[in-house]
N, C-alpha and C. Protein backbone atom coordinates (compact mmCIF):
# COMPACT_ATOMS: atom_id res chain seq x y z
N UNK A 1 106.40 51.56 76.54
CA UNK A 1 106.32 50.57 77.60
C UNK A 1 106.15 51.22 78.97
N UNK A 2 106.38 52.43 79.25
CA UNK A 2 106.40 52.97 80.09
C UNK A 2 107.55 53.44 80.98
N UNK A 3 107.69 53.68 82.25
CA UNK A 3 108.94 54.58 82.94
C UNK A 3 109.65 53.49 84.25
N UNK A 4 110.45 53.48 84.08
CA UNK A 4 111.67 52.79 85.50
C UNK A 4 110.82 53.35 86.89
N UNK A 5 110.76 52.62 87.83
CA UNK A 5 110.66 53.28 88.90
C UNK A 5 111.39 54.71 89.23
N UNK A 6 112.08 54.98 88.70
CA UNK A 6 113.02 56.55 89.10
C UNK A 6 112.06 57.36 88.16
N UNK A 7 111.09 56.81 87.58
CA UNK A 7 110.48 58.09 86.22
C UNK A 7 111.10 58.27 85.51
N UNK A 8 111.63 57.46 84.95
CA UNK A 8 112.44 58.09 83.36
C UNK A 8 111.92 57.77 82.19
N UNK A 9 111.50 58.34 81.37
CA UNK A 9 110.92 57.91 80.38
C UNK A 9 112.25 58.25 78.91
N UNK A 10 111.76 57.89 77.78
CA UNK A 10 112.01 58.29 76.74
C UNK A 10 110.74 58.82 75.64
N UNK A 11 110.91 59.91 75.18
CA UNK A 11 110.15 60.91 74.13
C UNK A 11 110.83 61.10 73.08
N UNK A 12 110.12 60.10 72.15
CA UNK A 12 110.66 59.81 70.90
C UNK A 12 110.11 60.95 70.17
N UNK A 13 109.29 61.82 69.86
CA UNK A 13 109.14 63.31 69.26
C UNK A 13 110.26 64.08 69.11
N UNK A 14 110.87 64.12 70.65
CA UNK A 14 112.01 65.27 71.15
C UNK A 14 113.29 64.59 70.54
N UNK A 15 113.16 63.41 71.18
CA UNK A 15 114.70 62.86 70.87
C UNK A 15 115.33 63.08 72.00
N UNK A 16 114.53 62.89 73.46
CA UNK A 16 114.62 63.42 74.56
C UNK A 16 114.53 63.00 75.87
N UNK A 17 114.90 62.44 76.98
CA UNK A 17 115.03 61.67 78.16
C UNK A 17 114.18 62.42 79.40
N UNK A 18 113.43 62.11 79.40
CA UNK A 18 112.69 63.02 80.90
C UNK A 18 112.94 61.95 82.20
N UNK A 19 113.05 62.80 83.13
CA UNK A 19 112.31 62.26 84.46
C UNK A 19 111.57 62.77 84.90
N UNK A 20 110.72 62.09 85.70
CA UNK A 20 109.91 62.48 86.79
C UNK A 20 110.24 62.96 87.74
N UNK A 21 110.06 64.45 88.28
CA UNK A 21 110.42 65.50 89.55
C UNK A 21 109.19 65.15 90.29
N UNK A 22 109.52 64.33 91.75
CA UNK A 22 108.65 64.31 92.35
C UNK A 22 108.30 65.81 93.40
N UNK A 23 109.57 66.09 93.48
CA UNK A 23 109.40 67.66 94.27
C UNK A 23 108.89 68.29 94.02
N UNK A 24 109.14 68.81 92.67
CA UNK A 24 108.64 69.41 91.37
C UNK A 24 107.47 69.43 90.92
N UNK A 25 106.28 68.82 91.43
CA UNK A 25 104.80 68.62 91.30
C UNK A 25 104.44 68.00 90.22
N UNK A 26 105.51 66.84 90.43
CA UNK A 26 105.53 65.28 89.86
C UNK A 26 105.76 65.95 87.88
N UNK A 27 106.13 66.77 87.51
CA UNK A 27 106.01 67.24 86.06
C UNK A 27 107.26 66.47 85.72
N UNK A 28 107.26 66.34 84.31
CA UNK A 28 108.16 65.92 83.98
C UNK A 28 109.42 66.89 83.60
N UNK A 29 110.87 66.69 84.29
CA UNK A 29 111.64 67.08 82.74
C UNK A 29 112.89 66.98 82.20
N UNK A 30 113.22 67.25 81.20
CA UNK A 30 114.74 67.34 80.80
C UNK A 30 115.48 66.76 81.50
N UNK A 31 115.92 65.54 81.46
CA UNK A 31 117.21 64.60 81.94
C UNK A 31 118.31 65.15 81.25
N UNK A 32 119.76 65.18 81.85
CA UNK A 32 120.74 64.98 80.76
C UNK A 32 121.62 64.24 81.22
N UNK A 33 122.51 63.71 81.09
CA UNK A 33 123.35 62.35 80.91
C UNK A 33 124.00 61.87 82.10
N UNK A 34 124.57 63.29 82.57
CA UNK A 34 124.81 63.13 83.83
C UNK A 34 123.78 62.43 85.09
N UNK A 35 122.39 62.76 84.77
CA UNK A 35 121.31 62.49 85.85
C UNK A 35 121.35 61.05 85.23
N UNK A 36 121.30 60.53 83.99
CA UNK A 36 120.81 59.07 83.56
C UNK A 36 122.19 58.24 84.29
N UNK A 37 123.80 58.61 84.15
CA UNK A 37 124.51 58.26 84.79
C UNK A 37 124.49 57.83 86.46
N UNK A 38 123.73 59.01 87.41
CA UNK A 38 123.71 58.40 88.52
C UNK A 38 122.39 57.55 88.46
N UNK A 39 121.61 57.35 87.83
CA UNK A 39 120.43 56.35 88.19
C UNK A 39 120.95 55.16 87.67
N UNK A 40 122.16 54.60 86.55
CA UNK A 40 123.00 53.82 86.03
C UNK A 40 123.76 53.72 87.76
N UNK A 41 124.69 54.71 88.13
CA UNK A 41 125.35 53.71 89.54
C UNK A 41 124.59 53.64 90.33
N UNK A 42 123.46 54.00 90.68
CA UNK A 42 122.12 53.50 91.58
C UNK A 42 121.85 52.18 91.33
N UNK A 43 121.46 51.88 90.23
CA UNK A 43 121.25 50.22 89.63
C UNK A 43 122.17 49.45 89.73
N UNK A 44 123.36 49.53 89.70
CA UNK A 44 124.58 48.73 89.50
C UNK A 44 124.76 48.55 91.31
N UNK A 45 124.96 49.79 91.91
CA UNK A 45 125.28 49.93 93.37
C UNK A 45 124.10 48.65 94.30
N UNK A 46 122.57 49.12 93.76
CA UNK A 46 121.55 47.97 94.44
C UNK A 46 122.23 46.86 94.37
N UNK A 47 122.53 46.35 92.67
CA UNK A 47 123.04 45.05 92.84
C UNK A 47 123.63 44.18 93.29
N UNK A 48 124.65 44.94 94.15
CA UNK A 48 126.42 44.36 95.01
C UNK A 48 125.95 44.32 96.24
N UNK A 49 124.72 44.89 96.68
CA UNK A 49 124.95 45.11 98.50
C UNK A 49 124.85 43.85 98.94
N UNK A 50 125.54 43.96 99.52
CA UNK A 50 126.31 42.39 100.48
C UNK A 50 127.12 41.43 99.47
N UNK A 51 127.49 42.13 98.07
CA UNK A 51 128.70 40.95 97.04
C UNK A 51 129.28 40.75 97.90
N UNK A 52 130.02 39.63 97.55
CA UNK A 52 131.28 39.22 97.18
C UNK A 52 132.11 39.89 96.84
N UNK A 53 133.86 40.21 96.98
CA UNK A 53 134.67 40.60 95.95
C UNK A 53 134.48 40.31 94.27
N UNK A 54 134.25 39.41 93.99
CA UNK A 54 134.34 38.70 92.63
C UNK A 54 133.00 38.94 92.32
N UNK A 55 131.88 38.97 92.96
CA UNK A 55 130.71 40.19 92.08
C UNK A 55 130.99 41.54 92.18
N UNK A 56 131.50 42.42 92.76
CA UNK A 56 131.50 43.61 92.75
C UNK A 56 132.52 43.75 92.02
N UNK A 57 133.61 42.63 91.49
CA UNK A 57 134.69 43.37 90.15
C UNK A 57 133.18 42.56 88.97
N UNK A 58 132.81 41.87 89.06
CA UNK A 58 131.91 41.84 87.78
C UNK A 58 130.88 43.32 87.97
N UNK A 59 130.43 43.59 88.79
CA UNK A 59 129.44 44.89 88.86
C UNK A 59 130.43 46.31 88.19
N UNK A 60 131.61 46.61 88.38
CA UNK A 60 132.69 47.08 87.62
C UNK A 60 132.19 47.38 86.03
N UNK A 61 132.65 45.65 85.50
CA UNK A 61 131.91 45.40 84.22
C UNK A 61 131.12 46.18 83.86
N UNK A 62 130.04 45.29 84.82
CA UNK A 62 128.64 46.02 84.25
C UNK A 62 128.52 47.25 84.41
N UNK A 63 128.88 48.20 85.24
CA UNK A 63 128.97 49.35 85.34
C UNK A 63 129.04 49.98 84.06
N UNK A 64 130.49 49.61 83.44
CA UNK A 64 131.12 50.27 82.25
C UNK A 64 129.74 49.70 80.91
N UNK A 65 129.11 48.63 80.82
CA UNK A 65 128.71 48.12 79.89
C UNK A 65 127.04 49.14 79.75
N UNK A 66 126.32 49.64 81.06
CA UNK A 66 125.04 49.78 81.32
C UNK A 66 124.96 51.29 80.32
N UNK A 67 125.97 52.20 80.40
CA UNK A 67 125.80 53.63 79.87
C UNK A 67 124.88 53.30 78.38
N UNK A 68 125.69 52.32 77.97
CA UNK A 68 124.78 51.72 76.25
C UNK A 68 123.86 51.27 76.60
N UNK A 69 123.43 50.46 77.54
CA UNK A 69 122.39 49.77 77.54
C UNK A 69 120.88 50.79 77.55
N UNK A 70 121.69 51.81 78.19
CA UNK A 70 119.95 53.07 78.47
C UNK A 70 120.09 53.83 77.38
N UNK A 71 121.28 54.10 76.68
CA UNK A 71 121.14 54.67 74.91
C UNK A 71 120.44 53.63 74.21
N UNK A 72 120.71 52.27 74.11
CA UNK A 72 120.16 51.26 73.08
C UNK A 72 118.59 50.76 73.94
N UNK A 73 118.34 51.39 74.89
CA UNK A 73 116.78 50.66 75.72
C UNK A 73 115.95 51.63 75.20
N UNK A 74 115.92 52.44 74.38
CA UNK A 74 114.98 53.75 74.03
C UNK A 74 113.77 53.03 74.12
N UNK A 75 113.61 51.98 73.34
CA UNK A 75 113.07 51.26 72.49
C UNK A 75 111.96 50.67 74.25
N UNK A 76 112.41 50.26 75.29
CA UNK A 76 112.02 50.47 76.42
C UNK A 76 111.48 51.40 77.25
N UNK A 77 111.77 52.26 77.44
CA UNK A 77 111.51 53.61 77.97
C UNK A 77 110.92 54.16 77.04
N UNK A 78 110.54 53.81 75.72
CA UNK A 78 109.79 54.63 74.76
C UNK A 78 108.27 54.62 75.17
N UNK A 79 107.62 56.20 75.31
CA UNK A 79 106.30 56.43 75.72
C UNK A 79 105.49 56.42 74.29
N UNK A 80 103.98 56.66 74.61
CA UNK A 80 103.62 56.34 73.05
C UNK A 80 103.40 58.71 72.74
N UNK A 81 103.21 58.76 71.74
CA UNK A 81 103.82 60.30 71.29
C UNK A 81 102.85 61.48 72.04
N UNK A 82 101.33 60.35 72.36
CA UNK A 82 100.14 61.42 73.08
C UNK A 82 100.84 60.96 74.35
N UNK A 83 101.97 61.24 74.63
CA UNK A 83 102.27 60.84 76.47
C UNK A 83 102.02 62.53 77.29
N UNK A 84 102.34 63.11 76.47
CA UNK A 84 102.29 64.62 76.87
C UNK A 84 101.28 65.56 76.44
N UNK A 85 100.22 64.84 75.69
CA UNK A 85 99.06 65.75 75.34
C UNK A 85 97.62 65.33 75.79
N UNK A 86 96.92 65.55 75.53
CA UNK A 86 95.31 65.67 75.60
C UNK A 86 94.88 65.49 77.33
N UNK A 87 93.62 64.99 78.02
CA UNK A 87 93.43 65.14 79.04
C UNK A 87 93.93 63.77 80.06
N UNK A 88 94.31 62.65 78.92
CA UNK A 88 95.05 61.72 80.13
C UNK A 88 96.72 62.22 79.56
N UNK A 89 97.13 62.98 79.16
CA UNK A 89 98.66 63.74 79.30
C UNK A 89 99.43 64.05 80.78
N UNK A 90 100.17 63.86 80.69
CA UNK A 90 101.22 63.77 81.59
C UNK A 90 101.94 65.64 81.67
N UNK A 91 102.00 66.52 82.59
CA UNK A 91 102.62 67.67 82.61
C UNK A 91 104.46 67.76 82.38
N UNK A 92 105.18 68.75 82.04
CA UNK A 92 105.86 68.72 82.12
C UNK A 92 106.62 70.14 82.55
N UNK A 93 107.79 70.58 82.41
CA UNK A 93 108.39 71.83 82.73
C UNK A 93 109.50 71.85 82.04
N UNK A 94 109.42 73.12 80.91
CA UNK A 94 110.56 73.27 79.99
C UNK A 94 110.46 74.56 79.27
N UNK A 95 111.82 74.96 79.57
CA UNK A 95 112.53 76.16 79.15
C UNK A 95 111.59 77.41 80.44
N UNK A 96 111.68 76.99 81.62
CA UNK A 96 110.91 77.80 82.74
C UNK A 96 109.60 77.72 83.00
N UNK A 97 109.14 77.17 82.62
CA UNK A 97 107.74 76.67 82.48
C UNK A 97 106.88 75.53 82.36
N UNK A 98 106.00 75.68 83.12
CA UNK A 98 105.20 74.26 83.30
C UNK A 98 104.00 74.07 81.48
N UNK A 99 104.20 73.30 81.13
CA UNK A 99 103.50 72.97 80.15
C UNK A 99 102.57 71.92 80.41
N UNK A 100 100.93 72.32 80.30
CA UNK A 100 100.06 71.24 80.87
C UNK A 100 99.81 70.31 79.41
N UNK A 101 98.96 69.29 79.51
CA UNK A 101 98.78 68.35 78.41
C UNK A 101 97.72 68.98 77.40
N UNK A 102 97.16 69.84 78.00
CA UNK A 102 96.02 70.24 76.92
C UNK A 102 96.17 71.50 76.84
N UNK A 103 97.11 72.30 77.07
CA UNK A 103 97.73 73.21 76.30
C UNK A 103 98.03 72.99 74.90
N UNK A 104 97.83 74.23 73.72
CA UNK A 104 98.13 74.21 72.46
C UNK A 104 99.33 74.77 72.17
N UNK A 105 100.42 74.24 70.90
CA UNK A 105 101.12 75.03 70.63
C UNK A 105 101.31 76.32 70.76
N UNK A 106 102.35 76.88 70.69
CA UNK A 106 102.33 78.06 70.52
C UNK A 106 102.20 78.66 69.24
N UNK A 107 101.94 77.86 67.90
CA UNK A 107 101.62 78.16 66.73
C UNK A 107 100.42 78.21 66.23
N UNK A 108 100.03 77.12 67.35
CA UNK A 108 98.09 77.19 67.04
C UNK A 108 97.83 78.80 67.55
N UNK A 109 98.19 78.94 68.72
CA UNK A 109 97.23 79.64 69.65
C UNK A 109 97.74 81.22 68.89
N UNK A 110 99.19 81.50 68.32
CA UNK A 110 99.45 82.63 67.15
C UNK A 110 98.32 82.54 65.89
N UNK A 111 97.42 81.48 65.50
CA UNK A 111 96.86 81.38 64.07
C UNK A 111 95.02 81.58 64.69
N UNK A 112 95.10 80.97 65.90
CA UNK A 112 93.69 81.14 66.56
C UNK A 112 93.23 83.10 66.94
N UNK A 113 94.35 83.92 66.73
CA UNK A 113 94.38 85.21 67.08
C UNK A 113 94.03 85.99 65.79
């Protein structure tokens, strides 16, 4: 379906949460729980500005309820599997390195030698 305004996607291959680094020369990478957590009180926080007492103890709630909601939304944030390959591929950066979309494995390019 595509990515949240913050760039987050899900990569159902990896089993894996990216964002989008806009600093970073827009590549994608490696989220971990902690980063999905503050974009969770980012969302919750938009919601209250100017509550009420009695919405901001329901925003509470929701607070506690949203952590599942972005484990069980995969299914939302799910990209389709060519999100990271061929020439409309998306870049990313992992394990120190920028990985472009039409780059080959590193198993091809060992069997192409």
């Amino acid at each position: 379906m595509g990515e949240l305004p913050f760039g987050i996607i899900y990569y159902a291959p990896e089993d894996r949460f990216y964002f989008r680094d806009y600093v970073f020369e827009s590549a994608y990478r490696p989220t971990s729980p902690v980063k999905l957590t503050v974009v969770e009180k980012k969302l919750v926080n938009e919601s209250v500005v100017g509550a009420t007492r009695p919405q901001i103890e329901a925003a509470k709630m929701l607070f506690e309820s949203v952590g599942e909601w972005v484990k069980r939304a995969k299914s939302i944030l799910l990209v389709e599997d060519h999100f990271f390959t061929g020439n409309e591929g998306r870049r990313r950066w992992i394990e120190g390195r920028f990985v472009d979309p039409v780059d080959q494995p590193t198993v091809a390019l060992f069997a192409d030698t």
